[in-house]
C-alpha atoms as a PDB file:
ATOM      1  CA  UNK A   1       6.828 -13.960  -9.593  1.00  0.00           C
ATOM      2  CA  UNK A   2       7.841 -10.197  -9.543  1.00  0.00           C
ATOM      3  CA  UNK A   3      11.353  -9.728 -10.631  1.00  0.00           C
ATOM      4  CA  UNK A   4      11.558 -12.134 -12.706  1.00  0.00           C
ATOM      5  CA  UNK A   5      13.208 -11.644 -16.102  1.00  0.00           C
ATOM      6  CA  UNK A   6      13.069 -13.256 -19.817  1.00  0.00           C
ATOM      7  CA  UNK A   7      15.409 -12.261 -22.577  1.00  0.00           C
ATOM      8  CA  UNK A   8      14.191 -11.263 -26.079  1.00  0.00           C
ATOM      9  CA  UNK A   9      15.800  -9.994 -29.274  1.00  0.00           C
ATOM     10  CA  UNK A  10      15.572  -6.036 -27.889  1.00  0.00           C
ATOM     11  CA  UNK A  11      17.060  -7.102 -24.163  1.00  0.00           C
ATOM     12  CA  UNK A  12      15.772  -7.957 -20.959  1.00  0.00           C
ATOM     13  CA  UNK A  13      12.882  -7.139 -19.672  1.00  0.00           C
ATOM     14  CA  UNK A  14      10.119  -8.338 -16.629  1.00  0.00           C
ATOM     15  CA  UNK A  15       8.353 -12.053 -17.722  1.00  0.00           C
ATOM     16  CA  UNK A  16       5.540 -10.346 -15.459  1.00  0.00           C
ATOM     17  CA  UNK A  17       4.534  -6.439 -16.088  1.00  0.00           C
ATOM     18  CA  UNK A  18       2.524  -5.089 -13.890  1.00  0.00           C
ATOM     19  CA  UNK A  19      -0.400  -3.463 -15.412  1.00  0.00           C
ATOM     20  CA  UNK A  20      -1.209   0.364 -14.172  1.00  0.00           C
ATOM     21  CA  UNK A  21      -3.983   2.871 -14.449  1.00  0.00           C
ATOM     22  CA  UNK A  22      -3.188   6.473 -13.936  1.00  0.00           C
ATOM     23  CA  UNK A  23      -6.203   8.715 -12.915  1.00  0.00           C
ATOM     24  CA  UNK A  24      -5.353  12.531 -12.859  1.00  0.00           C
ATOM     25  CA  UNK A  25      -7.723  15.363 -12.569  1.00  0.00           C
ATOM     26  CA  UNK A  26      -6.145  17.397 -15.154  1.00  0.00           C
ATOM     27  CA  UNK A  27      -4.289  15.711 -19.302  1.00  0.00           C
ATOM     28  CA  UNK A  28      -0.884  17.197 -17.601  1.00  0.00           C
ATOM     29  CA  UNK A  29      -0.747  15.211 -13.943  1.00  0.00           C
ATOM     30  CA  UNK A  30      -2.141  12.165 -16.495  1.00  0.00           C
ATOM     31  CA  UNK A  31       0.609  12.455 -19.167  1.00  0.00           C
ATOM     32  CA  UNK A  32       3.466  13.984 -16.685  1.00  0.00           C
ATOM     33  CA  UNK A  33       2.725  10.634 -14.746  1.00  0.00           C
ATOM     34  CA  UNK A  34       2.336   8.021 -18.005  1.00  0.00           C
ATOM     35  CA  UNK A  35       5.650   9.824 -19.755  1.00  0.00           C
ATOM     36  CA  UNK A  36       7.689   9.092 -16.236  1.00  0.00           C
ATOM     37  CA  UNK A  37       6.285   5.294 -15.798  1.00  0.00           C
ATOM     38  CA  UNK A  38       6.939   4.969 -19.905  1.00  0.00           C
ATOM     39  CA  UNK A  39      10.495   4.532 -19.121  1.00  0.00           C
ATOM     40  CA  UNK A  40      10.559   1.167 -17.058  1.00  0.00           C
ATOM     41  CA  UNK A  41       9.919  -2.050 -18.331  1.00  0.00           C
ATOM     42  CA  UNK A  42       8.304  -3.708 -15.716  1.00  0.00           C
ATOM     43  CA  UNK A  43       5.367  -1.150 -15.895  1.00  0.00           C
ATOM     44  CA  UNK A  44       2.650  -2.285 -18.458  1.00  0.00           C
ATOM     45  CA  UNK A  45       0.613   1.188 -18.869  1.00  0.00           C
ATOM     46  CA  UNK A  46      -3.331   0.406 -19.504  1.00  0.00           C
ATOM     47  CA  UNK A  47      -6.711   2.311 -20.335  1.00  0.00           C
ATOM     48  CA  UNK A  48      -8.708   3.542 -17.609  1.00  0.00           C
ATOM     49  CA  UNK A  49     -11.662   0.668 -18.790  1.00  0.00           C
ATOM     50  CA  UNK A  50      -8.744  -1.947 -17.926  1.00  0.00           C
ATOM     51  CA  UNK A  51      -8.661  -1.910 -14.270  1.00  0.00           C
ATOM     52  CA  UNK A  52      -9.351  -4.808 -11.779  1.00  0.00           C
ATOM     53  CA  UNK A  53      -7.861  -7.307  -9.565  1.00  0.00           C
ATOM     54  CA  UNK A  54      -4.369  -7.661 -10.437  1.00  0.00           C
ATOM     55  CA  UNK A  55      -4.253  -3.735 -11.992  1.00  0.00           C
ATOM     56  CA  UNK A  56      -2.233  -1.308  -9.392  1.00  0.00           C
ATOM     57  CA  UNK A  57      -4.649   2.319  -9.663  1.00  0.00           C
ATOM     58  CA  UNK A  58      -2.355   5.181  -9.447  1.00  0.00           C
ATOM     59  CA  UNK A  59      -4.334   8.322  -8.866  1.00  0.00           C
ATOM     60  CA  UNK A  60      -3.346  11.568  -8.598  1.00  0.00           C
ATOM     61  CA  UNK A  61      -4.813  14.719  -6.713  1.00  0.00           C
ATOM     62  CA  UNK A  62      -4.159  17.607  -4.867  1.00  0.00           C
ATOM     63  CA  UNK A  63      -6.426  16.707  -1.692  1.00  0.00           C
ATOM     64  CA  UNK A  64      -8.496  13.532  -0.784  1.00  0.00           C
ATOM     65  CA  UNK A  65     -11.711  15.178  -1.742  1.00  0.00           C
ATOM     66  CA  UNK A  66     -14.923  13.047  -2.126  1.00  0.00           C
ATOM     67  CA  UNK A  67     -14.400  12.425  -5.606  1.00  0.00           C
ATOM     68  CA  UNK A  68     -11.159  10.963  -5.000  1.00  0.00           C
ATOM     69  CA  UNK A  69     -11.793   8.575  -2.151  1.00  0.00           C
ATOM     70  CA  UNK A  70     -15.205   7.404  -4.118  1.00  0.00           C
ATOM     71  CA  UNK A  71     -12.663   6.333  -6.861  1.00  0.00           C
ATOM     72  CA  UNK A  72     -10.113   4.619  -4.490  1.00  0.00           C
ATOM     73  CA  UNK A  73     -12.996   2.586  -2.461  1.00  0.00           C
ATOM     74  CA  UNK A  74     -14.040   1.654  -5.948  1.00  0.00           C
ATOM     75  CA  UNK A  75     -10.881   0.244  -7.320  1.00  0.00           C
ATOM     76  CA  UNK A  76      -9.904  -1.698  -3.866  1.00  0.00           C
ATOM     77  CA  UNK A  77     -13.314  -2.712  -2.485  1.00  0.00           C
ATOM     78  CA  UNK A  78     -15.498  -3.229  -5.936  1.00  0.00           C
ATOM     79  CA  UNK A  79     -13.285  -4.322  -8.526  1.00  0.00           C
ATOM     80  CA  UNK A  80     -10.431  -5.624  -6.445  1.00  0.00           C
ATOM     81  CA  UNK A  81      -7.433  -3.522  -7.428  1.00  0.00           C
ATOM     82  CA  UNK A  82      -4.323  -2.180  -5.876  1.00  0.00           C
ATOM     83  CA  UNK A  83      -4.081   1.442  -5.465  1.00  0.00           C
ATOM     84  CA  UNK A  84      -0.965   3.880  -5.181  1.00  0.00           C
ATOM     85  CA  UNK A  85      -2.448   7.334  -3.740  1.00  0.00           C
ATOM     86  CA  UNK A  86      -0.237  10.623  -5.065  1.00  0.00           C
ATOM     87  CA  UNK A  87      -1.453  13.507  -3.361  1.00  0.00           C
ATOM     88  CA  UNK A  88       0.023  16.678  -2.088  1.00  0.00           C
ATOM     89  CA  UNK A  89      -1.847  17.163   1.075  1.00  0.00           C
ATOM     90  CA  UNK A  90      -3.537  14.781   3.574  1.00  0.00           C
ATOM     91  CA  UNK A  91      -5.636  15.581   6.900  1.00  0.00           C
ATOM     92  CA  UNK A  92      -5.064  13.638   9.953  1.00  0.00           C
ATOM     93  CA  UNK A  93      -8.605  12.779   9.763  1.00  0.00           C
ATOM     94  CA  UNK A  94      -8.414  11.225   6.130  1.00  0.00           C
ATOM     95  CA  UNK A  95      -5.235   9.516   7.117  1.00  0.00           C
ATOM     96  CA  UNK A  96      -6.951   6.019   8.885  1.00  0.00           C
ATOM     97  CA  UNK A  97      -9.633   6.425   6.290  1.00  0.00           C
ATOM     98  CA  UNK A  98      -7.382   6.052   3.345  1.00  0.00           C
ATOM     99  CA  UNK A  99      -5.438   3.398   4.929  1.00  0.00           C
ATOM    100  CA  UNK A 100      -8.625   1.404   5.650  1.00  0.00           C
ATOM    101  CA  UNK A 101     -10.090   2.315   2.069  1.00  0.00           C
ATOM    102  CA  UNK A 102      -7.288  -0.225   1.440  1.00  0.00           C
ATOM    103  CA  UNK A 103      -4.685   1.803   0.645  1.00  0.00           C
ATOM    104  CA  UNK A 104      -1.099   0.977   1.081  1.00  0.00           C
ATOM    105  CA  UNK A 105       0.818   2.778  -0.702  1.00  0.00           C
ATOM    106  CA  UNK A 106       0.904   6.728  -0.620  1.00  0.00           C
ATOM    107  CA  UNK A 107       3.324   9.483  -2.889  1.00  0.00           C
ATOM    108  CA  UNK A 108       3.802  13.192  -2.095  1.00  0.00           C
ATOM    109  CA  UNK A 109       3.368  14.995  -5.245  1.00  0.00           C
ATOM    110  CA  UNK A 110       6.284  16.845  -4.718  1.00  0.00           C
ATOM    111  CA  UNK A 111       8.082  13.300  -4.248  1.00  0.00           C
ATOM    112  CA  UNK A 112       6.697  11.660  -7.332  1.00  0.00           C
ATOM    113  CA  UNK A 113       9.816  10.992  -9.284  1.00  0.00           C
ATOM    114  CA  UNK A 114       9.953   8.427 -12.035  1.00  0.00           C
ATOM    115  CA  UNK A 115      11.639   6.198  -9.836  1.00  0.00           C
ATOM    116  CA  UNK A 116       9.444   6.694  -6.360  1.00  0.00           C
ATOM    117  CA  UNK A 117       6.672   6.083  -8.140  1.00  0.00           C
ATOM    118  CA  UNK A 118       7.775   2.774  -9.824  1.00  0.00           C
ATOM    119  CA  UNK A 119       8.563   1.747  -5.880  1.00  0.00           C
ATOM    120  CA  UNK A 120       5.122   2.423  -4.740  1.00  0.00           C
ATOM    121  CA  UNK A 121       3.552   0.582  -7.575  1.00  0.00           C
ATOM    122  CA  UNK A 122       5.957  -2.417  -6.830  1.00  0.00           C
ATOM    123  CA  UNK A 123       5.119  -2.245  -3.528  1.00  0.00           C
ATOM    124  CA  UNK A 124       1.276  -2.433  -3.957  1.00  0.00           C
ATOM    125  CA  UNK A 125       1.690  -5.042  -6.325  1.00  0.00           C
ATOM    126  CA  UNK A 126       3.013  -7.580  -3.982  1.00  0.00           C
ATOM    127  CA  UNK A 127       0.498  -6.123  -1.052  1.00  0.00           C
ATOM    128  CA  UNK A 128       3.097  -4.384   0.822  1.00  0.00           C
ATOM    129  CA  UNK A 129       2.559  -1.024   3.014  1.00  0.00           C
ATOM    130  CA  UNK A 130       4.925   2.187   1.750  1.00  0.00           C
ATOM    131  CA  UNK A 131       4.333   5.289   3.003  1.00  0.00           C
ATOM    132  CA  UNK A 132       6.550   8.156   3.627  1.00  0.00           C
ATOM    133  CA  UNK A 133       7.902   8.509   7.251  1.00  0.00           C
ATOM    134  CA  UNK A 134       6.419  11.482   8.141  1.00  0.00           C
ATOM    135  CA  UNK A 135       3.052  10.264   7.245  1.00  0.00           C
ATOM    136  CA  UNK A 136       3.802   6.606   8.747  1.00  0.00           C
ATOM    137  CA  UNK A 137       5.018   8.630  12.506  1.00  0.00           C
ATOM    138  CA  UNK A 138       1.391  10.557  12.043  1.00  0.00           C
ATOM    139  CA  UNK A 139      -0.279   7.082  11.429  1.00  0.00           C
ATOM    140  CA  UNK A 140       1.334   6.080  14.559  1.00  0.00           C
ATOM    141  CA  UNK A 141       0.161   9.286  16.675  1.00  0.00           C
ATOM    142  CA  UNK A 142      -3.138   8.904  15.333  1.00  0.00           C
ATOM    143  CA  UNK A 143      -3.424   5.352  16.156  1.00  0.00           C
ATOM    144  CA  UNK A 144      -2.365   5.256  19.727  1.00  0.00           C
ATOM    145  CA  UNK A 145      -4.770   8.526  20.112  1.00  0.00           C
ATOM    146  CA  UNK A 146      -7.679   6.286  19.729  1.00  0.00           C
ATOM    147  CA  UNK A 147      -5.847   3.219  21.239  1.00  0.00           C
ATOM    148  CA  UNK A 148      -5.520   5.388  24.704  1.00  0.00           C
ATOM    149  CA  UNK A 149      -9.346   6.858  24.487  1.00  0.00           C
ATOM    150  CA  UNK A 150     -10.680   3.646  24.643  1.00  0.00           C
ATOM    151  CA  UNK A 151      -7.969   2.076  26.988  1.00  0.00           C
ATOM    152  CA  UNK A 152      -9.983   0.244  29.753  1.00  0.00           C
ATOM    153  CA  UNK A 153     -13.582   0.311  27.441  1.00  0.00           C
ATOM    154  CA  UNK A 154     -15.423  -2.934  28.693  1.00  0.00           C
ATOM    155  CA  UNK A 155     -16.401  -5.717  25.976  1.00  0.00           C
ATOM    156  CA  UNK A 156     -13.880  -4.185  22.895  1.00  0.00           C
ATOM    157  CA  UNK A 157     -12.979  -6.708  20.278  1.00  0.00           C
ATOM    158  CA  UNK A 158      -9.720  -8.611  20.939  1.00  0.00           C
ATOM    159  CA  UNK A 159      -7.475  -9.018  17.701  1.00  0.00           C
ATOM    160  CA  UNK A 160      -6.181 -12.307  18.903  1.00  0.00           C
ATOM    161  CA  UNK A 161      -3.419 -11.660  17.289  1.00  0.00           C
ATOM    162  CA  UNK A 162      -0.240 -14.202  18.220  1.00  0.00           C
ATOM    163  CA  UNK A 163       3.181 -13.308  18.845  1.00  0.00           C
ATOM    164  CA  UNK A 164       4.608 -14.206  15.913  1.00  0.00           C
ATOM    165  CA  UNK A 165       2.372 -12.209  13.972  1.00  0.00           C
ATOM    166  CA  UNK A 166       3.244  -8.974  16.261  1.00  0.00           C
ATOM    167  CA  UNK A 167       7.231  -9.586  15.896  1.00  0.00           C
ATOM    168  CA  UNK A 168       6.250  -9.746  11.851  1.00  0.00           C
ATOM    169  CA  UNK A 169       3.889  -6.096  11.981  1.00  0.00           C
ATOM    170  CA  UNK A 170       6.374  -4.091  14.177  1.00  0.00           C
ATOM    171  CA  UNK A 171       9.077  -4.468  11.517  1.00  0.00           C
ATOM    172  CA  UNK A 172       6.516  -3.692   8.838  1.00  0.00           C
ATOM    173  CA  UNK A 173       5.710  -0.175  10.617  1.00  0.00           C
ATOM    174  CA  UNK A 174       9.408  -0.070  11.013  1.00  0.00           C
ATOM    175  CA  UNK A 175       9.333   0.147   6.831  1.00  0.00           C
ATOM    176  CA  UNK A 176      11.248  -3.288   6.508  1.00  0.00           C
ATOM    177  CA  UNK A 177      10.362  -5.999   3.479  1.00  0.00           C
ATOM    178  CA  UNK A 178       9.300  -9.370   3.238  1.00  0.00           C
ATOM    179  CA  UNK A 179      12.903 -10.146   2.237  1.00  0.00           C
ATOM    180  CA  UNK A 180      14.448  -8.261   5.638  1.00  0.00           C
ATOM    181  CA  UNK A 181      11.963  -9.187   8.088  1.00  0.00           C
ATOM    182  CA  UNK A 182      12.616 -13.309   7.310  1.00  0.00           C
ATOM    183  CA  UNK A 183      16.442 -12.211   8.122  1.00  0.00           C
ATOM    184  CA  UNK A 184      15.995 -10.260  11.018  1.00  0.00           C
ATOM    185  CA  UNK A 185      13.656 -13.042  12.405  1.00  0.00           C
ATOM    186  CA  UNK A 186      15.389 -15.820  11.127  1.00  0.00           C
ATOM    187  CA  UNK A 187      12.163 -16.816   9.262  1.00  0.00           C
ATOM    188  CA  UNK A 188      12.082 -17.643   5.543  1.00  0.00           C
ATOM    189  CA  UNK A 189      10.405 -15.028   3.326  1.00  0.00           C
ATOM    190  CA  UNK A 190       7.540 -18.161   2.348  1.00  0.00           C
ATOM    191  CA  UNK A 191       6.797 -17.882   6.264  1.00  0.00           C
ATOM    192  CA  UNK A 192       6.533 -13.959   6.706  1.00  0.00           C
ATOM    193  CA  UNK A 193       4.483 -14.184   3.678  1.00  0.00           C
ATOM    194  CA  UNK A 194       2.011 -16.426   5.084  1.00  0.00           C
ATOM    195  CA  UNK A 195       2.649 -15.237   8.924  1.00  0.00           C
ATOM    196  CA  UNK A 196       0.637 -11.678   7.245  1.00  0.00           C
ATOM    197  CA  UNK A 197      -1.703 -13.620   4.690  1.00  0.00           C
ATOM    198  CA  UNK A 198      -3.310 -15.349   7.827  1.00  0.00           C
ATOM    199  CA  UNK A 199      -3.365 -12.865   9.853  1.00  0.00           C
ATOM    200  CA  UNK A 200      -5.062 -10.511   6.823  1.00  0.00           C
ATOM    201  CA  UNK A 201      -7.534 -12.903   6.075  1.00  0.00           C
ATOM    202  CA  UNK A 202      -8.581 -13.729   9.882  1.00  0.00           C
ATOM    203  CA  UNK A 203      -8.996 -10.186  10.253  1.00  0.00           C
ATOM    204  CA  UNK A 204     -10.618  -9.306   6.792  1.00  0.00           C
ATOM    205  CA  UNK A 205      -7.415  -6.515   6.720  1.00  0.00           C
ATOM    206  CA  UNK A 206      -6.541  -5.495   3.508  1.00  0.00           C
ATOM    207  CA  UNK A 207      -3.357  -4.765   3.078  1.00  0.00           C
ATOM    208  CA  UNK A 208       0.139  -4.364   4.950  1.00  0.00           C
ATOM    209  CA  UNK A 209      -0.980  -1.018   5.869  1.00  0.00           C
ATOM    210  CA  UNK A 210      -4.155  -1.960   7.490  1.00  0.00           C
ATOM    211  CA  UNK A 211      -2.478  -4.598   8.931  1.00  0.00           C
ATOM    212  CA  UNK A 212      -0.053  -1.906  11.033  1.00  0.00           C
ATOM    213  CA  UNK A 213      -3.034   0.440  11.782  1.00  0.00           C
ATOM    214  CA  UNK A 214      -5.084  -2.437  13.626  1.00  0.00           C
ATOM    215  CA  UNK A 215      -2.234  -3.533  15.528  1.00  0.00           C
ATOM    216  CA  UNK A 216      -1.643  -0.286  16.528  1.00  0.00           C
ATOM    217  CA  UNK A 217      -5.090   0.280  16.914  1.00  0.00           C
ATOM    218  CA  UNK A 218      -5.805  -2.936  19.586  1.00  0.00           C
ATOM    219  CA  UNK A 219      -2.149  -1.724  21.405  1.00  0.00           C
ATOM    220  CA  UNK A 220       0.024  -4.436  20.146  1.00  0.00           C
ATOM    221  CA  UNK A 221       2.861  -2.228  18.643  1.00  0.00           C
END
């Protein structure tokens, strides 16, 4: 379990680490990134050749160019990885495209602190959705955009979804965690967990993130 902690001789450090891959276009982004996740324990820093399911992908670039969402379908879709997406600029058009790459968790350069990027990788680790407000209110735009074009299209796909999963997704696009969402509901966190696993899996969603965007998507929040 993430979080948890063993004690050795030098202190105390994470009894899981969760191994990373940073991708940069340029050796500065790479080692300016490596030298900031260096500093906390629960990060265990890996070789590019090292990635797959259980590896969190952290790539860096200026703008989602083809390149760069090649690599992130790659790491999500082929070899079953998390990814954490640092860029400094991002379309409206990319946006739903990154998010249903299977991307849930996305860093402003200018943001990318030691210590914001250690929350995004945390946060895809355990599968859940962080993206910065601004970028989470333009999902939301976006979203109901297409929701209201094809408001009153004959034969569109129903999500089915129930209302226990909808109470669940509108506090995830509200930014809440597993932990605050079982409080708020009065749920335990074992049930939120698999209140969005089902849900994720019926759906073939990938993430948190993709979770919100269909939701919004079919009108539901």
């Amino acid at each position: 379990m993430l979080g948890t902690h063993r004690t050795t001789g030098t202190g105390t450090v994470p009894a899981e680490r969760i191994p990373v891959v940073v991708h940069a276009p340029d050796p500065i982004s790479r080692e300016g990134a490596l030298s900031q996740l260096r500093r906390h324990p629960e990060i265990d820093l890996r070789q590019d050749e090292d990635g797959g399911p259980g590896t969190v992908a952290l790539l860096i670039s200026d703008a989602l160019d083809e390149p760069a969402l090649t690599r992130l379908r790659r790491v999500v879709r082929s070899e079953g990885g998390r990814a954490v997406l640092v860029v400094a600029a991002l379309r409206e058009t990319e946006l739903l495209e990154v998010i249903e790459c299977g991307v849930g968790a996305i860093v402003w350069r200018h943001e990318a602190t030691g210590h914001r990027l250690v929350q995004a990788v945390l946060a895809a680790a355990r599968g859940d959705g962080d993206l910065p407000s601004d970028l989470l209110g333009r999902l939301i735009s976006q979203v109901g955009t297409l929701h209201r074009s094809a408001a009153g299209r004959p034969g569109g796909p129903s999500s089915g979804l129930g209302p226990r999963e909808v109470d669940v997704l509108r506090l995830v696009a509200e930014g809440l965690d597993t932990g605050e969402i079982a409080s708020k509901l009065s749920y335990s966190e074992r049930t939120v967990k698999n209140v969005m696993h089902g849900l994720t899996t019926r759906l073939r969603l990938r993430n948190r993130a993709h979770a919100v965007a269909h939701a919004l998507r079919e009108g539901y929040i």
